[in-house]
Structures are given as structure tokens and as C-alpha cells.
Protein backbone atom coordinates (compact mmCIF):
# COMPACT_ATOMS: atom_id res chain seq x y z
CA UNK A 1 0.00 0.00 0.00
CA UNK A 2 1.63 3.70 -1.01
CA UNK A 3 1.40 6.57 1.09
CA UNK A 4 -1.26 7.67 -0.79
CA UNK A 5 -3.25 4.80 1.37
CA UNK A 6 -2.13 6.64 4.26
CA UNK A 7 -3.29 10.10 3.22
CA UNK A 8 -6.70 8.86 2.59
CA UNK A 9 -6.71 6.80 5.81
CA UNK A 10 -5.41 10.03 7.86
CA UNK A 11 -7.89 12.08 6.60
CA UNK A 12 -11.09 10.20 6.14
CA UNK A 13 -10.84 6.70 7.96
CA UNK A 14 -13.31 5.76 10.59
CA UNK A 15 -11.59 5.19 13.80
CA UNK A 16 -8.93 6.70 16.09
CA UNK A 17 -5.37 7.45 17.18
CA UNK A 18 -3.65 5.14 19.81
CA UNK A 19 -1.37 7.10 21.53
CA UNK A 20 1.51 4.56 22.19
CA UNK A 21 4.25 7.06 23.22
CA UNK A 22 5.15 7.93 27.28
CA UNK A 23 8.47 8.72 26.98
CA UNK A 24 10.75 8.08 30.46
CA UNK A 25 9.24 10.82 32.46
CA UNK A 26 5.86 9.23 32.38
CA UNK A 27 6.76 5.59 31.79
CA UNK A 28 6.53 4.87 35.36
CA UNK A 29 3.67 5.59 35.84
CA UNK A 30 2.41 3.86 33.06
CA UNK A 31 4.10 0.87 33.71
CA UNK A 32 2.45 1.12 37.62
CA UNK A 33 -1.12 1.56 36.09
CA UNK A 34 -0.61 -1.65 33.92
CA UNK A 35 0.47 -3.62 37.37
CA UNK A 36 4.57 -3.61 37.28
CA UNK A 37 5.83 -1.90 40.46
CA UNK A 38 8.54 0.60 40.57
CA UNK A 39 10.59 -2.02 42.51
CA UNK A 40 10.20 -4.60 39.24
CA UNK A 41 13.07 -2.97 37.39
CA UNK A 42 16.44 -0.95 38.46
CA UNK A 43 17.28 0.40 35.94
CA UNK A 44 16.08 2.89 32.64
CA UNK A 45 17.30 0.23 30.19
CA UNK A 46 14.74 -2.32 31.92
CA UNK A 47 11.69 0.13 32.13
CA UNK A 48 12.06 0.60 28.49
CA UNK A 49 12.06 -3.09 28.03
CA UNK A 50 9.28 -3.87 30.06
CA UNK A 51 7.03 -0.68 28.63
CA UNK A 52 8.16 -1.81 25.21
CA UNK A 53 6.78 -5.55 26.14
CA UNK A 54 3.71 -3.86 27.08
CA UNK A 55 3.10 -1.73 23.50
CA UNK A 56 3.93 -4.84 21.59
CA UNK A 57 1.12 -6.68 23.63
CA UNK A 58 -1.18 -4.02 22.43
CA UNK A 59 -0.28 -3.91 18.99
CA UNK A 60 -0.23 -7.16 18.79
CA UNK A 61 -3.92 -7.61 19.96
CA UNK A 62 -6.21 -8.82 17.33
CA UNK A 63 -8.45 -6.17 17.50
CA UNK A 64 -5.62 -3.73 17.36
CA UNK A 65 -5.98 -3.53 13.52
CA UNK A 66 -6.67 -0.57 11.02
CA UNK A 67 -9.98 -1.28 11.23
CA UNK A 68 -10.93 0.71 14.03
CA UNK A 69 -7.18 2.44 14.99
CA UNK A 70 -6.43 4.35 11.76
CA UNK A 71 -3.22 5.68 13.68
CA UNK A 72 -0.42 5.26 16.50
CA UNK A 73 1.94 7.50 18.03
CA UNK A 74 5.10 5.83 18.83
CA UNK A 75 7.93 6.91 21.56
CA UNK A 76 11.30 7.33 19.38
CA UNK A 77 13.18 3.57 21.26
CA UNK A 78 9.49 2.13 20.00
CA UNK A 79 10.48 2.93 16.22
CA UNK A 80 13.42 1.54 16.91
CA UNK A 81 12.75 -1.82 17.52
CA UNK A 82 11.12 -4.42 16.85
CA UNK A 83 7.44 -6.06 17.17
CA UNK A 84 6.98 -9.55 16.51
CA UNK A 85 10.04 -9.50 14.33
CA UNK A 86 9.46 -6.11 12.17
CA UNK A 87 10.91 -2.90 12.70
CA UNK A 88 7.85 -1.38 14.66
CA UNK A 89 6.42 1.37 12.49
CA UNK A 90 6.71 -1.29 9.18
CA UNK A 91 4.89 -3.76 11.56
CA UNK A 92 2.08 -1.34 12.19
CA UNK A 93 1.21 -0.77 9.03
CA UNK A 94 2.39 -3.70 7.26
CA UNK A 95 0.49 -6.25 9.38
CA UNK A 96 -2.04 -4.00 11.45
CA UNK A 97 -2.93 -1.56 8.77
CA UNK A 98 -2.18 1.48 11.33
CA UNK A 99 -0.39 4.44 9.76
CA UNK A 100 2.72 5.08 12.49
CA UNK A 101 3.49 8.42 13.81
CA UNK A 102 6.11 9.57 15.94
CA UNK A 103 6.64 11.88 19.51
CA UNK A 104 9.39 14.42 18.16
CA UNK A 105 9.17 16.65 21.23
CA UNK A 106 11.82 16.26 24.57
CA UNK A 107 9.59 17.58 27.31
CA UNK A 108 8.75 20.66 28.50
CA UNK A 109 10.18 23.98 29.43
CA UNK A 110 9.56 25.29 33.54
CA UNK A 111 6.04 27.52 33.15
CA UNK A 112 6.05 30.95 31.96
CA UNK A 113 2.93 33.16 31.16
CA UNK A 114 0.79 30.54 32.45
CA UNK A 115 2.16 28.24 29.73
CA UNK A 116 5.10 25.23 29.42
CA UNK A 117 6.72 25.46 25.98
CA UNK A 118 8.61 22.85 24.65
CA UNK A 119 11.81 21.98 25.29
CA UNK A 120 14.45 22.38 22.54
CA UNK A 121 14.72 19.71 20.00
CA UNK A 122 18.14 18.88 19.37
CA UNK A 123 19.07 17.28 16.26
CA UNK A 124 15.48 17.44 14.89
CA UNK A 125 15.82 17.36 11.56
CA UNK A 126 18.29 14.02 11.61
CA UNK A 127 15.50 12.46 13.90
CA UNK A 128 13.23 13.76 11.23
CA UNK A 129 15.35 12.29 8.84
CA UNK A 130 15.53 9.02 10.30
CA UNK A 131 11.86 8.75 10.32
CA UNK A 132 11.68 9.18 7.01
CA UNK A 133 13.91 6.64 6.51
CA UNK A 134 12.02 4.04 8.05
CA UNK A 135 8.66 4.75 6.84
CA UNK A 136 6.82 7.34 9.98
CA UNK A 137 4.06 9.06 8.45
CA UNK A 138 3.88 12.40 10.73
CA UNK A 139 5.42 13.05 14.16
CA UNK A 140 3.52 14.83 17.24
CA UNK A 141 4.74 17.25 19.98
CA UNK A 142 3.05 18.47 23.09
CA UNK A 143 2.85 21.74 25.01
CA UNK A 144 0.71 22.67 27.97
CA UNK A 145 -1.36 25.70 28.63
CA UNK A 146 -2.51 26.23 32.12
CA UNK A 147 -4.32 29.29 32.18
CA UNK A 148 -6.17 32.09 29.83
CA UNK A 149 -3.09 33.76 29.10
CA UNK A 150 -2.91 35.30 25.47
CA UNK A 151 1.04 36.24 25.93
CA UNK A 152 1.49 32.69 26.90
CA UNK A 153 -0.78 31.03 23.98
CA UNK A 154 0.10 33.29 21.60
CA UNK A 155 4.09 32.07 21.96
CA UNK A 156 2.83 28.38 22.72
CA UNK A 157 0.98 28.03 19.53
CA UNK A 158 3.85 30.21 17.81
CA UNK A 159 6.33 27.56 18.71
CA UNK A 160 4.30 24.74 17.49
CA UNK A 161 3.14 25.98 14.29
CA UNK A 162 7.32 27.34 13.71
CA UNK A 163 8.44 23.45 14.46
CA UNK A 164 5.70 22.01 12.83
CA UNK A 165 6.97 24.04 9.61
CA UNK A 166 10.47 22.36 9.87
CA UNK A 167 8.83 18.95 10.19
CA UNK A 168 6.57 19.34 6.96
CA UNK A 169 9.46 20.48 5.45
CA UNK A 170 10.24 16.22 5.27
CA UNK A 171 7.37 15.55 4.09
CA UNK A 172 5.81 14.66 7.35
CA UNK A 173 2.49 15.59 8.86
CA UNK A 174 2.69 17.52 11.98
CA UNK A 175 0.21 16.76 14.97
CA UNK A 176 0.36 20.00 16.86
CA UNK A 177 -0.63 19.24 20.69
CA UNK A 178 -1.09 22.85 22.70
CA UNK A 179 -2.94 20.56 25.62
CA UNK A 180 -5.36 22.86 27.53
CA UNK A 181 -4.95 21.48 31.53
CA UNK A 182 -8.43 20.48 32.24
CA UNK A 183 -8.75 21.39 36.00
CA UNK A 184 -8.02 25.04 35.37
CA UNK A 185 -10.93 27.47 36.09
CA UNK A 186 -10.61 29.29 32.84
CA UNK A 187 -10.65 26.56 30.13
CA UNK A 188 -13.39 27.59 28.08
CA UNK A 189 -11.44 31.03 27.80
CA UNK A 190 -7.80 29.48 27.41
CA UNK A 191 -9.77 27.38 25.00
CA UNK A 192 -11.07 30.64 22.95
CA UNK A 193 -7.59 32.47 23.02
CA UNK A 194 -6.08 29.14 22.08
CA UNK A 195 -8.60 28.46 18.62
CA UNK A 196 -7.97 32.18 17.59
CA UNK A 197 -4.35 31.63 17.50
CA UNK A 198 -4.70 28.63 15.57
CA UNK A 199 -6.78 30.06 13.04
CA UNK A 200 -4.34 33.02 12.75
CA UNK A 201 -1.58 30.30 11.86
CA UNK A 202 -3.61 28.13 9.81
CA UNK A 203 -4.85 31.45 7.33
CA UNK A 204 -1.28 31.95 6.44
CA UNK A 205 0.04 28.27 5.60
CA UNK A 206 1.45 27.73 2.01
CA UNK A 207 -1.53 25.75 0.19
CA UNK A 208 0.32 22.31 -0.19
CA UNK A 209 1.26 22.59 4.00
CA UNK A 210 -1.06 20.32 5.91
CA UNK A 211 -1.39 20.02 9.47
CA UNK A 212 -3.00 17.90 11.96
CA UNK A 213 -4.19 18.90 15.39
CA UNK A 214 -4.38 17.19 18.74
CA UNK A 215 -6.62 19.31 21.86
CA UNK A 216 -7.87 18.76 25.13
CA UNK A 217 -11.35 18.00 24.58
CA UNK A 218 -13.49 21.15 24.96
CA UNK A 219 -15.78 22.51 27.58
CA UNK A 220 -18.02 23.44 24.78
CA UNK A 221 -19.32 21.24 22.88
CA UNK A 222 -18.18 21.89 18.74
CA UNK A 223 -15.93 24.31 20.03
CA UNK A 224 -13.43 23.66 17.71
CA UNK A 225 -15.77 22.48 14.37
CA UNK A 226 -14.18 25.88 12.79
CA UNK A 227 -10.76 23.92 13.37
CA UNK A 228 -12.02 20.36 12.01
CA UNK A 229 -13.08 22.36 8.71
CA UNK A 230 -10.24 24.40 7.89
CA UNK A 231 -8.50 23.24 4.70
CA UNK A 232 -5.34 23.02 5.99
CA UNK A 233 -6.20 20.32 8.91
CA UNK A 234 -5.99 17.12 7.94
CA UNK A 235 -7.52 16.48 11.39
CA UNK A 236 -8.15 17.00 14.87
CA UNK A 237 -7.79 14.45 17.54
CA UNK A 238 -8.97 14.39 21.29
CA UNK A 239 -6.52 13.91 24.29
CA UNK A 240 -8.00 12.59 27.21
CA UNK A 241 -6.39 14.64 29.59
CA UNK A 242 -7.08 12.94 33.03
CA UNK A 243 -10.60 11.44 32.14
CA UNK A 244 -11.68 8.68 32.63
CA UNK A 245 -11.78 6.41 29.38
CA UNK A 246 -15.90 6.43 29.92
CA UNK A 247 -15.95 10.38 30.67
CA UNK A 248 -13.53 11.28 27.96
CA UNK A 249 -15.81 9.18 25.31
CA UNK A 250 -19.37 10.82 26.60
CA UNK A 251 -17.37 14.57 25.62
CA UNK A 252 -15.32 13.34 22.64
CA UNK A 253 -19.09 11.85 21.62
CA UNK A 254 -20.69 15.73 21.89
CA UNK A 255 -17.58 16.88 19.34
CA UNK A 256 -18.49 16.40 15.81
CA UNK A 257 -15.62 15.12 13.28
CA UNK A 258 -13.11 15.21 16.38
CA UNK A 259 -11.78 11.93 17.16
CA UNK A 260 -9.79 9.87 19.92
CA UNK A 261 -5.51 9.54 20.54
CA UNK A 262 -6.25 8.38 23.60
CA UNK A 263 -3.24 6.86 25.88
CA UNK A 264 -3.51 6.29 29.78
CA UNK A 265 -7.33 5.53 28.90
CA UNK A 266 -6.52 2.98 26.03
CA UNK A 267 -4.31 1.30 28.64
CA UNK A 268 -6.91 1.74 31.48
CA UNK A 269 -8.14 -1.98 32.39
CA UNK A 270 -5.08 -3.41 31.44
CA UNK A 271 -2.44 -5.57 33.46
CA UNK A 272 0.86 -7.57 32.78
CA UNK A 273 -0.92 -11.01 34.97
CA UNK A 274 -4.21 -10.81 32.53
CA UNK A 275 -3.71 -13.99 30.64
CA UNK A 276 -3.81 -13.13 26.92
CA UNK A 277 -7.66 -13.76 26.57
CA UNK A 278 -8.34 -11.16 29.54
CA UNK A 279 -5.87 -8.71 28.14
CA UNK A 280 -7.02 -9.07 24.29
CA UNK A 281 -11.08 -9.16 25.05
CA UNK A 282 -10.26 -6.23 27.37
CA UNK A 283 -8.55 -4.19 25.13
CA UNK A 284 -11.09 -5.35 22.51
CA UNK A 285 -13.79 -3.54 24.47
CA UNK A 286 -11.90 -0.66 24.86
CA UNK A 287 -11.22 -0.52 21.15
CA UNK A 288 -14.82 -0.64 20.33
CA UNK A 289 -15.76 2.07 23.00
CA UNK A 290 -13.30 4.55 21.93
CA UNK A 291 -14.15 3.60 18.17
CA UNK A 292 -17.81 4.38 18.83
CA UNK A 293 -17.21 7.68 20.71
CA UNK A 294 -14.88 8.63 17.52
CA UNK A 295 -17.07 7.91 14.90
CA UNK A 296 -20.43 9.30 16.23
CA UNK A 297 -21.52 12.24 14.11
């Protein structure tokens, strides 16, 4: 299948975006939520094994299949090794069908202006390079905004949209991630500043640019439909933020066109001691309700 296959997929498949890509700052966590204790491993080089153990249990699943994940976000050691024998992002869409993406960004700057900007990338472009090389479709990169600050979305978005300029330049597809915090008491106005900036990025990219967009799932319903319709979006995808898998589907359900890249809540439910059946009929479930919530509307 060309990339063409994976244009079409991106931008009009039914289904959603598994977001297979806690990098080491959130890995333990992860890895406690799926049942292995901080005490299991001693070292960084095990965590990554064991986390990596637990993404190839997921993509190997059987309902962990194009049919219903169109996409998933991989950490940078997951596209670097191997699943079932294949080079993980050929393995996912080789034998799953599921276009692979891959987390560009190196965590996050201390707060300022109510907002955490990215780190800097070092040597982006030969990461970019070597994703290229073995066959990533787009990358993603997060930021956080934790109040209604327009300084501080303004430069947020600014940064995103400037690397997300250098990553089309490869012929990738950029999933920009400004991730409104959803306890703050001003989200719906963060959320306002934040869609304005967008738009006033999106308006000015070159015609043949494409972007895709990943947002903390509103506190209005529709709130960003301008953002799903905008010719240069290829598509905007949910985070769930701190939901609940059940809570995060009833508001991604409300949002017309948006769809899932779930992570902690695609993982909720699971454990290392489920015996495959448990673990594959469980993540099966999950699959379907997160595939629902994503296509409704």
C-alpha cells in the first residue's frame, strides 16, 4: 500500500489514534497503572524493556488492527525496535494496517505566562530524517497551557506551528498538541484564546502545507468544528487529559468530526498477569468504545 493509502486513511478513515508514546518521564507511571511496580526494574534500560513488552502486547492484539485504529503514536526507542520480528512502524502498518506516527518533542520547558513550551529539539531534523527513513508518516509534539493567558498562547501556539513548519518540510504531517490542563478554572477562555491563535496560523500556511491537530477535549461542545473544517487540517484528535476512558468518550461523543488519541485511557483496564484472553477481550472492548465515541456524528 503507497502513502497515498495513508493520506486517505489520515484524513477520512473511521476510527482513532492510539497514543503509544510515554516517553521516560511518564513511563513509570504507566508501567504502575498496567500492574509492574517501581521495585520490578532498576534500571532505565529495563523500564524501556518492560514498557516496550507492554506496547507490543497491544499492537499485537487482534483487535488492534486498522480497522478501528487508523493511527499510533510511537515513543522514538518504540520505532526503533522491533514487534513480533518487524521494525515497529513497518509492523504497524504492514500487518495492522495502522499508519505510524512519531513523539518528536523532549519535554517541557519550567512555566512561563501561564504556559510550558517545549523543550528544545536537538538534532530534529536528523530524527526527522531518520523517520523518514524508516517509513513514519507524521510526528507529534506536546505543550501545555494552564491558564487564559494570550502572551502565553500566543508564543505556545507560535512555537508549534514554527516546528511544525520544519517537520513538513520532510514531508511529514505535523500533529500539533497545545494541551489545555483540564482542572483550570478558565478553560473555556484558554480554549477561545487558544482556537484564535490557531486560526491566525492556519490562514497563512502555504496551500500544499497540511497540518493535523491534537486538543484537550473542549468545555463546549463543537468548540473547535471551525478547526475540524479548515483546509489546511488534515484532522483534529482528542486527548484525554485525566478522564476517565468512559468520561472522555461521553465529551469526545458531543464533538463532531473530532476523534480519539487516547493513551492512559486505552491502557486503562489493562495488566501484565491478565492472561492473553483477559488482556485481548479487554482491550477489545476498549477498542470498540473509543471507536464508537470517535465515529459518532
Amino acid at each position: 500500500m503507497s502513502n497515498k493509502s495513508q493520506i486517505e486513511q489520515m484524513a477520512n478513515g473511521l476510527g482513532f489514534i492510539a497514543a503509544l508514546d510515554q516517553s521516560g518521564g511518564s513511563t513509570p507511571k504507566a508501567l504502575r497503572d498496567y500492574g509492574i511496580a517501581d521495585d520490578s526494574y532498576s534500571s532505565n534500560a529495563q523500564m524501556f524493556d518492560l514498557i516496550h513488552a507492554m506496547r507490543s502486547r497491544i499492537a499485537m492484539a487482534p483487535a488492534f488492527t486498522g480497522d478501528k485504529v487508523i493511527a499510533a503514536i510511537l515513543f522514538e526507542k518504540t520505532m526503533d525496535r522491533d514487534i513480533d520480528g518487524k521494525p515497529s512502524p513497518s509492523y504497524m502498518w504492514e500487518e495492522r494496517g495502522i499508519v505510524p506516527f512519531l513523539k518528536v518533542d523532549k519535554g517541557l520547558m519550567e512555566p512561563e505566562n501561564d504556559v510550558k513550551m517545549m523543550k528544545h529539539i536537538e538534532n530534529l531534523n536528523a530524527l526527522l530524517e531518520r523517520a523518514v527513513s524508516k517509513g513514519i508518516f507524521g510526528t507529534k509534539m506536546r505543550s501545555v497551557i494552564d491558564a487564559a493567558n494570550p502572551e502565553g498562547i500566543a508564543a505556545n501556539v507560535a512555537q508549534q506551528f514554527e516546528i511544525g513548519a520544519q517537520i513538513s518540510g520532510h514531508g511529514l504531517i505535523p500533529i500539533l498538541e497545545p494541551e489545555v490542563t483540564i482542572t483550570i478554572k478558565d478553560k473555556a477562555e484558554a480554549e477561545e484564546i487558544l482556537k484564535a491563535e490557531i486560526i491566525k496560523h492556519l490562514d497563512v500556511l502555504p496551500a500544499d502545507e497540511l497540518v493535523m491537530l491534537k486538543l484537550s477535549l473542549p468545555t463546549r461542545a463543537n468548540h473547535y468544528k471551525s478547526l475540524i473544517d479548515h483546509p489546511r487540517v488534515m484532522r483534529v484528535a482528542a486527548l484525554s487529559g485525566g478522564y476517565s476512558r468512559d468520561e472522555a468518550n461521553k465529551k469526545l461523543a458531543q464533538n463532531t468530526g473530532m476523534i480519539a488519541s487516547f493513551s492512559r485511557a486505552l491502557a486503562e483496564g489493562l495488566s501484565a498477569q491478565q492472561s492473553d484472553a483477559d488482556f485481548n477481550s479487554t482491550i477489545a472492548e476498549t477498542i470498540d468504545s473509543v471507536y464508537a465515541a470517535s465515529i459518532i456524528g
